[in-house]
N, C-alpha and C. Protein backbone atom coordinates (compact mmCIF):
# COMPACT_ATOMS: atom_id res chain seq x y z
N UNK A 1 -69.67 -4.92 -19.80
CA UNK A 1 -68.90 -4.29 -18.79
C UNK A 1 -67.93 -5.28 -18.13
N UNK A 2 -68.32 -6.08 -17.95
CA UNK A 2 -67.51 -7.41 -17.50
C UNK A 2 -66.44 -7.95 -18.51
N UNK A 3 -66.76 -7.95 -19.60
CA UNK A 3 -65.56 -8.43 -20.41
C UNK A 3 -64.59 -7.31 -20.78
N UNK A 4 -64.95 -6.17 -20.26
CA UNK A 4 -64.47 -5.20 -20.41
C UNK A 4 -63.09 -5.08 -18.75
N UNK A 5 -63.69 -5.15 -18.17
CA UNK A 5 -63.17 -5.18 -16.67
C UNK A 5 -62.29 -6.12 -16.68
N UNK A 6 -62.83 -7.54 -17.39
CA UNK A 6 -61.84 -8.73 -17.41
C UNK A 6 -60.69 -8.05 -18.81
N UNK A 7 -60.78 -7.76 -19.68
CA UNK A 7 -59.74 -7.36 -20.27
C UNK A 7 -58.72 -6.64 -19.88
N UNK A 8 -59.22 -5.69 -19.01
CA UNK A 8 -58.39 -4.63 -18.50
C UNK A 8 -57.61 -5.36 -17.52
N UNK A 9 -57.93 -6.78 -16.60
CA UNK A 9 -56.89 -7.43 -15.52
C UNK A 9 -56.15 -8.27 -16.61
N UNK A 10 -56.20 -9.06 -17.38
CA UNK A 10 -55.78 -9.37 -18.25
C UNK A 10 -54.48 -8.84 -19.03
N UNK A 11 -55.00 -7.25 -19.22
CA UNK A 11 -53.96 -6.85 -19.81
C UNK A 11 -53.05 -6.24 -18.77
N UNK A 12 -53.77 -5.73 -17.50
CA UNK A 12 -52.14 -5.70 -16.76
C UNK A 12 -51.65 -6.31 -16.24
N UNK A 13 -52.04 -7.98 -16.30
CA UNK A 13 -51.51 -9.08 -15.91
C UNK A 13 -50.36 -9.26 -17.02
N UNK A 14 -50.71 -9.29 -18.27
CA UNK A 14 -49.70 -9.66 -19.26
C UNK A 14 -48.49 -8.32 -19.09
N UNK A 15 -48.85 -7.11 -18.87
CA UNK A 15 -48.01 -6.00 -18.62
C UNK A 15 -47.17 -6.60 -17.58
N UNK A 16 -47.87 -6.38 -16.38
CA UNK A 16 -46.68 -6.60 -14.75
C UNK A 16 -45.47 -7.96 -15.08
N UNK A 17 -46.27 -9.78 -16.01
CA UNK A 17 -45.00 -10.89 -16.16
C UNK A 17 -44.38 -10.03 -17.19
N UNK A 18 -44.19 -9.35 -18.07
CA UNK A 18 -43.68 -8.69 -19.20
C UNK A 18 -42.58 -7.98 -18.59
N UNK A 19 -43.06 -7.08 -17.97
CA UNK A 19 -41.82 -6.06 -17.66
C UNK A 19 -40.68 -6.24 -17.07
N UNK A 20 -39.43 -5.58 -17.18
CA UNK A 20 -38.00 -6.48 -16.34
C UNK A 20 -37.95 -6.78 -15.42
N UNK A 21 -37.58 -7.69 -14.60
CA UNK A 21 -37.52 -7.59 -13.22
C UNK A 21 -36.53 -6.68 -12.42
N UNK A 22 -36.44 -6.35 -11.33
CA UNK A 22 -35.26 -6.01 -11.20
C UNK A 22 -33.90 -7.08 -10.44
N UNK A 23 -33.14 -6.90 -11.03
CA UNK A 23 -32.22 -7.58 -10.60
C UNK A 23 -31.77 -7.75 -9.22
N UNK A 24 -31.45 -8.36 -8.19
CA UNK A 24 -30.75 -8.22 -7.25
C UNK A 24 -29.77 -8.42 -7.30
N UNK A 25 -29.38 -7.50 -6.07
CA UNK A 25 -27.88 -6.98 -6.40
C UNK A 25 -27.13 -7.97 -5.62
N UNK A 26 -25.47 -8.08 -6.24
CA UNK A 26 -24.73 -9.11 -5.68
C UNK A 26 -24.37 -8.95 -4.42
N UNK A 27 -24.42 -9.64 -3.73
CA UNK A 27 -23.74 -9.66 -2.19
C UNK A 27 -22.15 -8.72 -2.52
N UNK A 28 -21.94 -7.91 -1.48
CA UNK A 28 -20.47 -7.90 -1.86
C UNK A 28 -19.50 -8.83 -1.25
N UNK A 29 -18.01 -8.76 -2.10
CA UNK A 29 -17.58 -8.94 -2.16
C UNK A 29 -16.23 -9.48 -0.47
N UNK A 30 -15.87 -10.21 0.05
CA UNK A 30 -15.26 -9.97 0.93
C UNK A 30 -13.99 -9.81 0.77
N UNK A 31 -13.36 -8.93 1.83
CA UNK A 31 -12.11 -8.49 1.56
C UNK A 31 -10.83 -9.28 1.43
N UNK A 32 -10.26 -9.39 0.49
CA UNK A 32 -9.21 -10.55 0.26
C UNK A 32 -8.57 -10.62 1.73
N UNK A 33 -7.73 -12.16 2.09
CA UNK A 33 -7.16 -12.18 3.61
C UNK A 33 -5.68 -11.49 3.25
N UNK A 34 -5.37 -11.01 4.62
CA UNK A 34 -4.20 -10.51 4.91
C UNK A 34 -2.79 -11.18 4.08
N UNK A 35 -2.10 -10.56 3.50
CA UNK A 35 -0.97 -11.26 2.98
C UNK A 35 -0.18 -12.23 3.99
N UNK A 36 0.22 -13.27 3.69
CA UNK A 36 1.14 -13.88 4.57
C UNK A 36 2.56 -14.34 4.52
N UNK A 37 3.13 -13.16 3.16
CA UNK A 37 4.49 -12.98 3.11
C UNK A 37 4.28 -11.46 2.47
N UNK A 38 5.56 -10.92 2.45
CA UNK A 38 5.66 -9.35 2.03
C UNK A 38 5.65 -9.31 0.35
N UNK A 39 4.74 -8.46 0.08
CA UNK A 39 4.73 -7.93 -1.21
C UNK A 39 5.62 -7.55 -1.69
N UNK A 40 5.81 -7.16 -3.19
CA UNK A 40 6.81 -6.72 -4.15
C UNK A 40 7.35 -5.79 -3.46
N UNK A 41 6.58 -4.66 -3.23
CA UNK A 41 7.19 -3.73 -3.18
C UNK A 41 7.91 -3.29 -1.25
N UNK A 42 6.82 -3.95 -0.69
CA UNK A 42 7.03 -3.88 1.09
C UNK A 42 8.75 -4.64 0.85
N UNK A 43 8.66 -5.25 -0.12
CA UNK A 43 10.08 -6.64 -0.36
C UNK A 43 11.78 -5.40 -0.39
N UNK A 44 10.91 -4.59 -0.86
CA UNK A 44 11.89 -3.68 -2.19
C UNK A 44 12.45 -2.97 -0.84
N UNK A 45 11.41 -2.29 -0.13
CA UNK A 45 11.74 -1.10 0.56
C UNK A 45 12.48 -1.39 2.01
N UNK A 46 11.63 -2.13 2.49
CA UNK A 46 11.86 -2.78 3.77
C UNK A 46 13.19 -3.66 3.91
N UNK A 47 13.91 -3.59 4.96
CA UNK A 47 15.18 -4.48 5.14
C UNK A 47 15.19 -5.84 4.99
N UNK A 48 15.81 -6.55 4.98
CA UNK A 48 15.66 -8.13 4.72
C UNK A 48 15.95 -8.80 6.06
N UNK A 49 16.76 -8.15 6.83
CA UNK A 49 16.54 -8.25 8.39
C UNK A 49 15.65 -8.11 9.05
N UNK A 50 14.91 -7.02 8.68
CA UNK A 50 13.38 -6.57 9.57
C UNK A 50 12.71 -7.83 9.01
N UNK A 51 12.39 -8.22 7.44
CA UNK A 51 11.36 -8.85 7.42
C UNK A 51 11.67 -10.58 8.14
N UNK A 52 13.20 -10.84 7.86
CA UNK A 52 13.61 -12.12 8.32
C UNK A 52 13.18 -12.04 9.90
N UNK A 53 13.18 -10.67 10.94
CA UNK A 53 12.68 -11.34 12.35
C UNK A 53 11.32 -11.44 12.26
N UNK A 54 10.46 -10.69 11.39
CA UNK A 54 9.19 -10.70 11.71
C UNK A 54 8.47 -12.13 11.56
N UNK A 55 9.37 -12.52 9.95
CA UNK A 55 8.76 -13.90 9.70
C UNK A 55 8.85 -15.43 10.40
N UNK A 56 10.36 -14.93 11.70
CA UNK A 56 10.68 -15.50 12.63
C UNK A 56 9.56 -15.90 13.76
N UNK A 57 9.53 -14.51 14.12
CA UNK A 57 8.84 -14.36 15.24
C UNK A 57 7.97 -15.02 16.02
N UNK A 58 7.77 -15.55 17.02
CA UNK A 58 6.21 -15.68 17.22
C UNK A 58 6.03 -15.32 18.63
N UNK A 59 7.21 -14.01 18.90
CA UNK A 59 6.50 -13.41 20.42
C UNK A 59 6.56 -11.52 19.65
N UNK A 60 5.26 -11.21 19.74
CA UNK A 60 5.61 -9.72 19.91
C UNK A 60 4.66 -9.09 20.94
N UNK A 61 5.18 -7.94 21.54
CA UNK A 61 4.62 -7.24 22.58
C UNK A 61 4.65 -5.53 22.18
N UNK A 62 3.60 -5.38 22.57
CA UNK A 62 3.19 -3.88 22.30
C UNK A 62 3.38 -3.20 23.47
N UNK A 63 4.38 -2.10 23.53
CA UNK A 63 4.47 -1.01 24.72
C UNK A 63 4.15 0.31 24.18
N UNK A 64 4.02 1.34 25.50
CA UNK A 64 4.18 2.45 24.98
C UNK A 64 5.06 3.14 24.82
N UNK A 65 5.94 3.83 24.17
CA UNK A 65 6.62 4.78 24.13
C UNK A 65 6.96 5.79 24.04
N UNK A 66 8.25 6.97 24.89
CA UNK A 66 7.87 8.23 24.75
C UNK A 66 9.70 8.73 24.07
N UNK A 67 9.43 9.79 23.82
CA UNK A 67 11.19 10.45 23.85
C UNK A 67 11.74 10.46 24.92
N UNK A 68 13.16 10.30 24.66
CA UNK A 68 13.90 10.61 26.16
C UNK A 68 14.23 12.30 26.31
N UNK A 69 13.82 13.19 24.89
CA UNK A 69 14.15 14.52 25.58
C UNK A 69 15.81 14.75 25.66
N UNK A 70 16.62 14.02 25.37
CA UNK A 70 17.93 14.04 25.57
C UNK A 70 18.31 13.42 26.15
N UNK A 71 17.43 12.82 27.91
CA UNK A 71 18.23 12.19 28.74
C UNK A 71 18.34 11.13 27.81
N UNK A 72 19.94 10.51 28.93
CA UNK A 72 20.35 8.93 28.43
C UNK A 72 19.20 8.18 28.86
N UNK A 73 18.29 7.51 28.28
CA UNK A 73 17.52 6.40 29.16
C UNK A 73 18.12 5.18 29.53
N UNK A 74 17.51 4.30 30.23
CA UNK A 74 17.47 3.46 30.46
C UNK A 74 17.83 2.18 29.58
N UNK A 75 18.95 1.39 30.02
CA UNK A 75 19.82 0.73 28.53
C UNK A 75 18.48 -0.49 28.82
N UNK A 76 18.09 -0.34 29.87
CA UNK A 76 17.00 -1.83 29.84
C UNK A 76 15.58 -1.70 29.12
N UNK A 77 15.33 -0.53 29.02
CA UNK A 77 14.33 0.35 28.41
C UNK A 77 14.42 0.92 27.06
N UNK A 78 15.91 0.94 26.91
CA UNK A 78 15.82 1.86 25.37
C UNK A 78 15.84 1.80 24.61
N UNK A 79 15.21 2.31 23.47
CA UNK A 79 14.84 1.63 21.77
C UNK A 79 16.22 2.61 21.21
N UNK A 80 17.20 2.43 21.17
CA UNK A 80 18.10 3.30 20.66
C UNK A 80 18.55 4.34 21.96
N UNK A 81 18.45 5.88 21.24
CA UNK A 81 19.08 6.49 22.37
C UNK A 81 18.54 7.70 22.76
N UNK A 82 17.36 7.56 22.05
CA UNK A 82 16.33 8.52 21.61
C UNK A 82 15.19 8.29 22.43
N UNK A 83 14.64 6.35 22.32
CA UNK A 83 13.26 6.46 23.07
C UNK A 83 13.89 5.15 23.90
N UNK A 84 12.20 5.44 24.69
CA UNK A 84 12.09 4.51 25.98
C UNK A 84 10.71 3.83 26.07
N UNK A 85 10.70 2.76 26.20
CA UNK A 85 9.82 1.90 26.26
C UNK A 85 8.91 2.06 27.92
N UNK A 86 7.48 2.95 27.72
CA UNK A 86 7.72 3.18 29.75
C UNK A 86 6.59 1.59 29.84
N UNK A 87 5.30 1.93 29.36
CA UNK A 87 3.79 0.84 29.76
C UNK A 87 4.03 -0.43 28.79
N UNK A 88 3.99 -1.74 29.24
CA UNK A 88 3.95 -3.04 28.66
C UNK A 88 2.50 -3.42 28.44
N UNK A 89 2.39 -4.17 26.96
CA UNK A 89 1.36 -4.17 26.65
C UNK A 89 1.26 -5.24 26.52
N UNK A 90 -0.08 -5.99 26.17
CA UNK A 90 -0.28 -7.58 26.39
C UNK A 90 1.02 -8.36 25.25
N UNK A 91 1.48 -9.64 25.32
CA UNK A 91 1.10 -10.38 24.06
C UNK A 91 0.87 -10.55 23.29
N UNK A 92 0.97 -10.17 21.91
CA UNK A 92 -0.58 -10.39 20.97
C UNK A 92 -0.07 -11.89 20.64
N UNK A 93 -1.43 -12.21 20.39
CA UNK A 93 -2.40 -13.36 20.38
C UNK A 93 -1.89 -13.91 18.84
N UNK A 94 -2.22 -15.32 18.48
CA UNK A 94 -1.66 -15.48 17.37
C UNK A 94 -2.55 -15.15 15.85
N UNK A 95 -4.06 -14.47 16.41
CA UNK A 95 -4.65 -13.59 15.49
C UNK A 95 -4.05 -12.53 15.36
N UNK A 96 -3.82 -12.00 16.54
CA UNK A 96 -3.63 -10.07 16.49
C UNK A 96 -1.89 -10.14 15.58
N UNK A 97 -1.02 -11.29 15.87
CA UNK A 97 -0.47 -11.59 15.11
C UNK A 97 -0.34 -11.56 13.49
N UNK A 98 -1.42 -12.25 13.28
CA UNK A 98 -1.42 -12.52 11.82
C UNK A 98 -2.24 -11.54 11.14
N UNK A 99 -3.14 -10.19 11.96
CA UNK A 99 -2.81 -9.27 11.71
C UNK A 99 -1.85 -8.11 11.25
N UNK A 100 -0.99 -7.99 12.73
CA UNK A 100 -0.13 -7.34 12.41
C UNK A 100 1.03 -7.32 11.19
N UNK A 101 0.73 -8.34 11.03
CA UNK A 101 1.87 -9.14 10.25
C UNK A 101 1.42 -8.54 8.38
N UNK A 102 0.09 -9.19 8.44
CA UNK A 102 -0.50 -8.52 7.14
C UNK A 102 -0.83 -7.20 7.10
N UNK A 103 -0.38 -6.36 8.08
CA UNK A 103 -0.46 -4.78 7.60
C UNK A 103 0.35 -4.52 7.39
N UNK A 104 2.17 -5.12 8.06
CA UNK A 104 2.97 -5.06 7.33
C UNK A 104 3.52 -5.36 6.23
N UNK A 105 3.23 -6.64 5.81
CA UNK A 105 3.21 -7.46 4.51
C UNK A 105 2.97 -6.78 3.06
N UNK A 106 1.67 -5.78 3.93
CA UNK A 106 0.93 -5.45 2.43
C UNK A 106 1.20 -3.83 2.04
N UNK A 107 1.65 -3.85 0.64
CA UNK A 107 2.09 -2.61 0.09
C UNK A 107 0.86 -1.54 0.43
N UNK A 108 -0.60 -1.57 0.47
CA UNK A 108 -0.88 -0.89 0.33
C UNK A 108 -1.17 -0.13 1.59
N UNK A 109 -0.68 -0.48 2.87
CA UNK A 109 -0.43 0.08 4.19
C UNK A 109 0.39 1.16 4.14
N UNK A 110 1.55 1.40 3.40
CA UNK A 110 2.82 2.45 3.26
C UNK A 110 2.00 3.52 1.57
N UNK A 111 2.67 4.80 2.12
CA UNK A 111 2.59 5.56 1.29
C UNK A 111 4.25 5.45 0.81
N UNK A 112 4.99 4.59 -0.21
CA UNK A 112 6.29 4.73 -0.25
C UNK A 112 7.09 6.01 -0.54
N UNK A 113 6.18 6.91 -1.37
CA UNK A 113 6.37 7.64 -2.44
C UNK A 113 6.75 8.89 -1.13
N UNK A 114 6.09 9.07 -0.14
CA UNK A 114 6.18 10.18 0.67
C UNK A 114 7.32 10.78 1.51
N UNK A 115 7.39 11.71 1.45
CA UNK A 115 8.93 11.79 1.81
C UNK A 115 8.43 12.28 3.60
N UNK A 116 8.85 11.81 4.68
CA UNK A 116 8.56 11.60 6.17
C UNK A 116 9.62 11.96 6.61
N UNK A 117 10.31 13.19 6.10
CA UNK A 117 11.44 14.17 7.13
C UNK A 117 11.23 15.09 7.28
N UNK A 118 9.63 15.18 6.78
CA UNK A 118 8.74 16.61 7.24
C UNK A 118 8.16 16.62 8.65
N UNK A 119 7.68 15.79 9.34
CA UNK A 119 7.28 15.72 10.50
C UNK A 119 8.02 15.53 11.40
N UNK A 120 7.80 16.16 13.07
CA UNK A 120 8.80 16.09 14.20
C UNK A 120 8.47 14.34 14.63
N UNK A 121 9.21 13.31 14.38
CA UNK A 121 8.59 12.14 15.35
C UNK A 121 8.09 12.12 16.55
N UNK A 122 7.19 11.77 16.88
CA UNK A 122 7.13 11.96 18.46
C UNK A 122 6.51 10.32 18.44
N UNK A 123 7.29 9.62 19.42
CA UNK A 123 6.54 7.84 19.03
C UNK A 123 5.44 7.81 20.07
N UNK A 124 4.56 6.98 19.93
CA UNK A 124 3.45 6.28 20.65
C UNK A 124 3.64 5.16 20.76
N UNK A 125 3.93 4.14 20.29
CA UNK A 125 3.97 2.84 20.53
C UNK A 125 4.84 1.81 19.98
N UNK A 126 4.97 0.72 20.52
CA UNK A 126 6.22 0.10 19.62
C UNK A 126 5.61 -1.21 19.59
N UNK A 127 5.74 -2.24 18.43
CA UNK A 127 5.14 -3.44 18.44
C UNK A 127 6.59 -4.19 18.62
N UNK A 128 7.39 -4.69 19.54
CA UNK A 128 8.39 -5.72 19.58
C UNK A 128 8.67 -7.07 19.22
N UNK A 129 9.05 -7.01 18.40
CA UNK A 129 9.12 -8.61 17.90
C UNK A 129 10.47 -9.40 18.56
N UNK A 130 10.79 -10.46 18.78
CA UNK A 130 11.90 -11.19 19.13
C UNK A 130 12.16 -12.18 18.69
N UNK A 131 13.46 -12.41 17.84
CA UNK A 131 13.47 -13.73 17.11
C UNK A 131 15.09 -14.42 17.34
N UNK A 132 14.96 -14.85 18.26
CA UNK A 132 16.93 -15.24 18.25
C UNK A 132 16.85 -14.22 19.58
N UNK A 133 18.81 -14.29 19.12
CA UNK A 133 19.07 -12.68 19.53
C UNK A 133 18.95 -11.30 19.09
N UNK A 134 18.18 -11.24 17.69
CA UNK A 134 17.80 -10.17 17.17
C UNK A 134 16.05 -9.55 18.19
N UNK A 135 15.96 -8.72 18.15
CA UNK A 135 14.71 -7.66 18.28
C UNK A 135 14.55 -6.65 17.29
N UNK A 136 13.43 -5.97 16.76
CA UNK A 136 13.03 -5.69 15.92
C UNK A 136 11.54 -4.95 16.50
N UNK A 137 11.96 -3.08 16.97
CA UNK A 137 10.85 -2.62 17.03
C UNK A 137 10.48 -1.92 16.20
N UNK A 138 8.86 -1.77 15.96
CA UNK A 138 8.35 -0.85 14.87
C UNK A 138 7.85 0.08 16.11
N UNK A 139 8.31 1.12 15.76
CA UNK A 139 7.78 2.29 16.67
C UNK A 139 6.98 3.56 15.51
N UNK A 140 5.72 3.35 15.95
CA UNK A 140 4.66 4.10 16.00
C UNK A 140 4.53 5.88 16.16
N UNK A 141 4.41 6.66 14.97
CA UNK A 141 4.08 7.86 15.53
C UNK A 141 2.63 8.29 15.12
N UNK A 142 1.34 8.15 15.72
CA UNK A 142 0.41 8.42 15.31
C UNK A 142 0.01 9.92 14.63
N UNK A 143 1.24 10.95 15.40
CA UNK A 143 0.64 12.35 15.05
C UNK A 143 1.51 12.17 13.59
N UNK A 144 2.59 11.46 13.03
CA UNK A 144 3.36 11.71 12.07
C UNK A 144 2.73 10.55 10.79
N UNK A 145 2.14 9.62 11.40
CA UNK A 145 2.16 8.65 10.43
C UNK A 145 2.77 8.02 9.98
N UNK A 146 3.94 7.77 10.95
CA UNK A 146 4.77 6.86 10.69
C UNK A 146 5.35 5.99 11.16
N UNK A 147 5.92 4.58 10.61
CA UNK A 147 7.02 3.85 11.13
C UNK A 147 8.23 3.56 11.31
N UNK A 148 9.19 3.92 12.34
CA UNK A 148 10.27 3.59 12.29
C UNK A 148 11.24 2.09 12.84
N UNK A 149 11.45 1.73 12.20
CA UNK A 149 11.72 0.10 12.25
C UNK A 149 13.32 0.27 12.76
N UNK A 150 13.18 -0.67 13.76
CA UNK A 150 14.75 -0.29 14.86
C UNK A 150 15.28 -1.74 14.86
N UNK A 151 16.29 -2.17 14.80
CA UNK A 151 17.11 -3.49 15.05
C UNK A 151 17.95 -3.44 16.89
N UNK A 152 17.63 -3.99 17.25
CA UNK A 152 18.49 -4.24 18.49
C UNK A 152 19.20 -5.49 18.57
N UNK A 153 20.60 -5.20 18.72
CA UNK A 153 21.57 -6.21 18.91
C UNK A 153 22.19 -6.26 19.91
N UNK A 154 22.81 -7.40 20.63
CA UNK A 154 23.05 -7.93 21.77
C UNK A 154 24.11 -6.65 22.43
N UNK A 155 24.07 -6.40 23.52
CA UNK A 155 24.94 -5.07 23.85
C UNK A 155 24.37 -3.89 23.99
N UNK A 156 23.07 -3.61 23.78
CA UNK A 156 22.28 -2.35 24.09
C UNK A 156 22.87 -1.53 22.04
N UNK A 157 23.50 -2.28 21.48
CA UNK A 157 23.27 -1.33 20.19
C UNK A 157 22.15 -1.83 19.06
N UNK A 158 21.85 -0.35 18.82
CA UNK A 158 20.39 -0.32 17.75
C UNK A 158 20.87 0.52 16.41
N UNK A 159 20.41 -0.43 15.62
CA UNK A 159 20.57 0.00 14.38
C UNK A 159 19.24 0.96 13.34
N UNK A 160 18.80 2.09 13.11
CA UNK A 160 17.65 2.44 11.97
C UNK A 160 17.62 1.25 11.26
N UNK A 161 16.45 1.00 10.84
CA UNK A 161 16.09 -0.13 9.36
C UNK A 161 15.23 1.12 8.43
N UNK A 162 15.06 1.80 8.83
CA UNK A 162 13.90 2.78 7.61
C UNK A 162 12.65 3.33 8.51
N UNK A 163 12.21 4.43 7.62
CA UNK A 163 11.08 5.10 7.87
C UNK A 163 9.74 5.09 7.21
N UNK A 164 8.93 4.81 7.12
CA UNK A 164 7.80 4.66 6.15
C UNK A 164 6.56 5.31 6.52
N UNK A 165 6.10 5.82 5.54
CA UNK A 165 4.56 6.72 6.13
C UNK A 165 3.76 5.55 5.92
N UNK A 166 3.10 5.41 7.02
CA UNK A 166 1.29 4.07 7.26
C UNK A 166 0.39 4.92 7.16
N UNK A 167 -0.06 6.00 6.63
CA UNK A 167 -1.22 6.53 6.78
C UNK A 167 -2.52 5.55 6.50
N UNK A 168 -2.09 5.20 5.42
CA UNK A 168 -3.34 3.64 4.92
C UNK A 168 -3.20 2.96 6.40
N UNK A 169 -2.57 2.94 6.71
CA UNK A 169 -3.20 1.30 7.66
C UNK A 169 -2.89 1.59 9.52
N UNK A 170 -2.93 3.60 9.49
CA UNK A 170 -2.86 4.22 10.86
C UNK A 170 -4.02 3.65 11.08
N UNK A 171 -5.57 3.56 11.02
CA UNK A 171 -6.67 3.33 11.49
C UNK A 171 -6.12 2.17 12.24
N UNK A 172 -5.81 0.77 11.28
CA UNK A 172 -5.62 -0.55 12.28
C UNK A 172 -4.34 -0.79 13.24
N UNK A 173 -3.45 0.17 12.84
CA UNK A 173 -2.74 -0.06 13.74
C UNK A 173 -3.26 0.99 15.19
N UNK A 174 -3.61 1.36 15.15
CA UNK A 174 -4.31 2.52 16.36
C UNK A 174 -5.31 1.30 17.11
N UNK A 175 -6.13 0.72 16.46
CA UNK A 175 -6.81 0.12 16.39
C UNK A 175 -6.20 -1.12 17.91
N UNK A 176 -5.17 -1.67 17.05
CA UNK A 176 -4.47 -2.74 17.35
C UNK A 176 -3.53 -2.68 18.66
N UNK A 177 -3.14 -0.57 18.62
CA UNK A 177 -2.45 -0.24 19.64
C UNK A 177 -3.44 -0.34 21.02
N UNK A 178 -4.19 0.21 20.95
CA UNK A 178 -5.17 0.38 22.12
C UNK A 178 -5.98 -0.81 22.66
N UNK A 179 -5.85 -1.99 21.75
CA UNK A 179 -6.06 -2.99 22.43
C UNK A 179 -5.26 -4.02 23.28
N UNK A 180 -3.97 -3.51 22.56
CA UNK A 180 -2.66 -4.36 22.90
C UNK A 180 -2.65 -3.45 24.51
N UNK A 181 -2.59 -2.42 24.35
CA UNK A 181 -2.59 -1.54 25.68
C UNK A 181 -3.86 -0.87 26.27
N UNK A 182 -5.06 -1.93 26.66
CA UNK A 182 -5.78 -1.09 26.85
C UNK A 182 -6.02 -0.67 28.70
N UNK A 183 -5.37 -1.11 29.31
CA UNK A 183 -5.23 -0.25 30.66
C UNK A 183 -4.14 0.87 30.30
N UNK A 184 -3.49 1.13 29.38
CA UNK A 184 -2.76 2.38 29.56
C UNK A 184 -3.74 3.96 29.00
N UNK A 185 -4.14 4.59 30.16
CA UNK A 185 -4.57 5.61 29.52
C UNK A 185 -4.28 6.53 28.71
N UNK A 186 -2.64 6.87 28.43
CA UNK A 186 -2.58 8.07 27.54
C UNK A 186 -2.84 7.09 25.47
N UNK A 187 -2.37 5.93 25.95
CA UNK A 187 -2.32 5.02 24.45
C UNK A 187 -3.78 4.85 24.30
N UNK A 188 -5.40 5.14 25.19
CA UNK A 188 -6.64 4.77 25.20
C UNK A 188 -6.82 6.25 24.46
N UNK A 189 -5.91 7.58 24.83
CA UNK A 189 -6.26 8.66 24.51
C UNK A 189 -5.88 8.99 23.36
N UNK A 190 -5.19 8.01 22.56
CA UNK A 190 -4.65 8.43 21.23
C UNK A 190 -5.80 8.90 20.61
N UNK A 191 -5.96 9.75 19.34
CA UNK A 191 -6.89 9.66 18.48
C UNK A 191 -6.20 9.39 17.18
């Protein structure tokens, strides 16, 4: 009975080192870092002015913004002739920077392909860059998903640079808005 008992641990001793182990699984992967010049295609679409202030830059400020509704706004206030810059938002920092910078950088933030003269703009926010005497706002429409990239030149005139759908990279810029502004309540109320 005993050599019997001992056979039987025996043999599921030789069974249990025998059988596969299981593998453990690889750690994943971390997410490649932010680009720190513009991709092929961000290269293609985007102005060479917009990207020359951004890569300038090293002051941008996040406000909020609304339509003017028609009125003339405010030439000290106005992103064109359309919007108005009302709540000032911090600084960003030379992280939130090199953020922002790599959501613009990177192609896969823009839907290029989408055509964005389907939606009414209504802006939320503008990230301001300043480089020289050029300015360079990206104004924000969260309900549209989009960006519209504005040139301001000395004299209160603003030039369009383009429109682009961010749906890819609305999360971080929302993200990025509400921290840049976070005492402004209606920019805390975005969803």
């Amino acid at each position: 009975m005993r050599r019997v008992a001992l056979l039987t641990v025996l043999m599921f001793s030789a069974l249990a080192l025998a059988a596969p182990k299981k593998k453990a699984k690889p750690a994943p992967k971390p997410p490649p870092p932010p680009p720190t010049s513009p991709m092929p295609k961000v290269e293609e679409h985007l102005s060479d002015k917009v990207l020359e202030v951004w890569a300038a830059t090293t002051r941008v400020q996040a406000w909020r913004v609304m339509s003017t509704n028609g009125v003339r706004p405010d030439p000290a206030k106005a992103i064109g002739s359309e919007w108005t810059r009302e709540a000032a938002g911090k600084e960003l920092e030379a992280k939130d920077l090199a953020t922002l910078r790599g959501l613009l950088y990177d192609e896969k933030s823009y839907r290029f392909e989408q055509d964005v003269s389907r939606c009414n703009f209504t802006p939320d926010v503008s990230f301001q860059a300043l480089s020289g005497v050029d300015t360079v706002e990206g104004v924000v429409s969260f309900k549209c998903n989009q960006v519209v990239f504005m040139i301001g030149k000395p004299g209160g005139r603003w030039l369009p640079m383009g429109s682009f759908d961010v749906k890819p990279a609305r999360g971080k810029l929302l993200e990025l808005a509400k921290a840049m502004l976070d005492k402004d309540a209606p920019t805390q109320n975005l969803k």
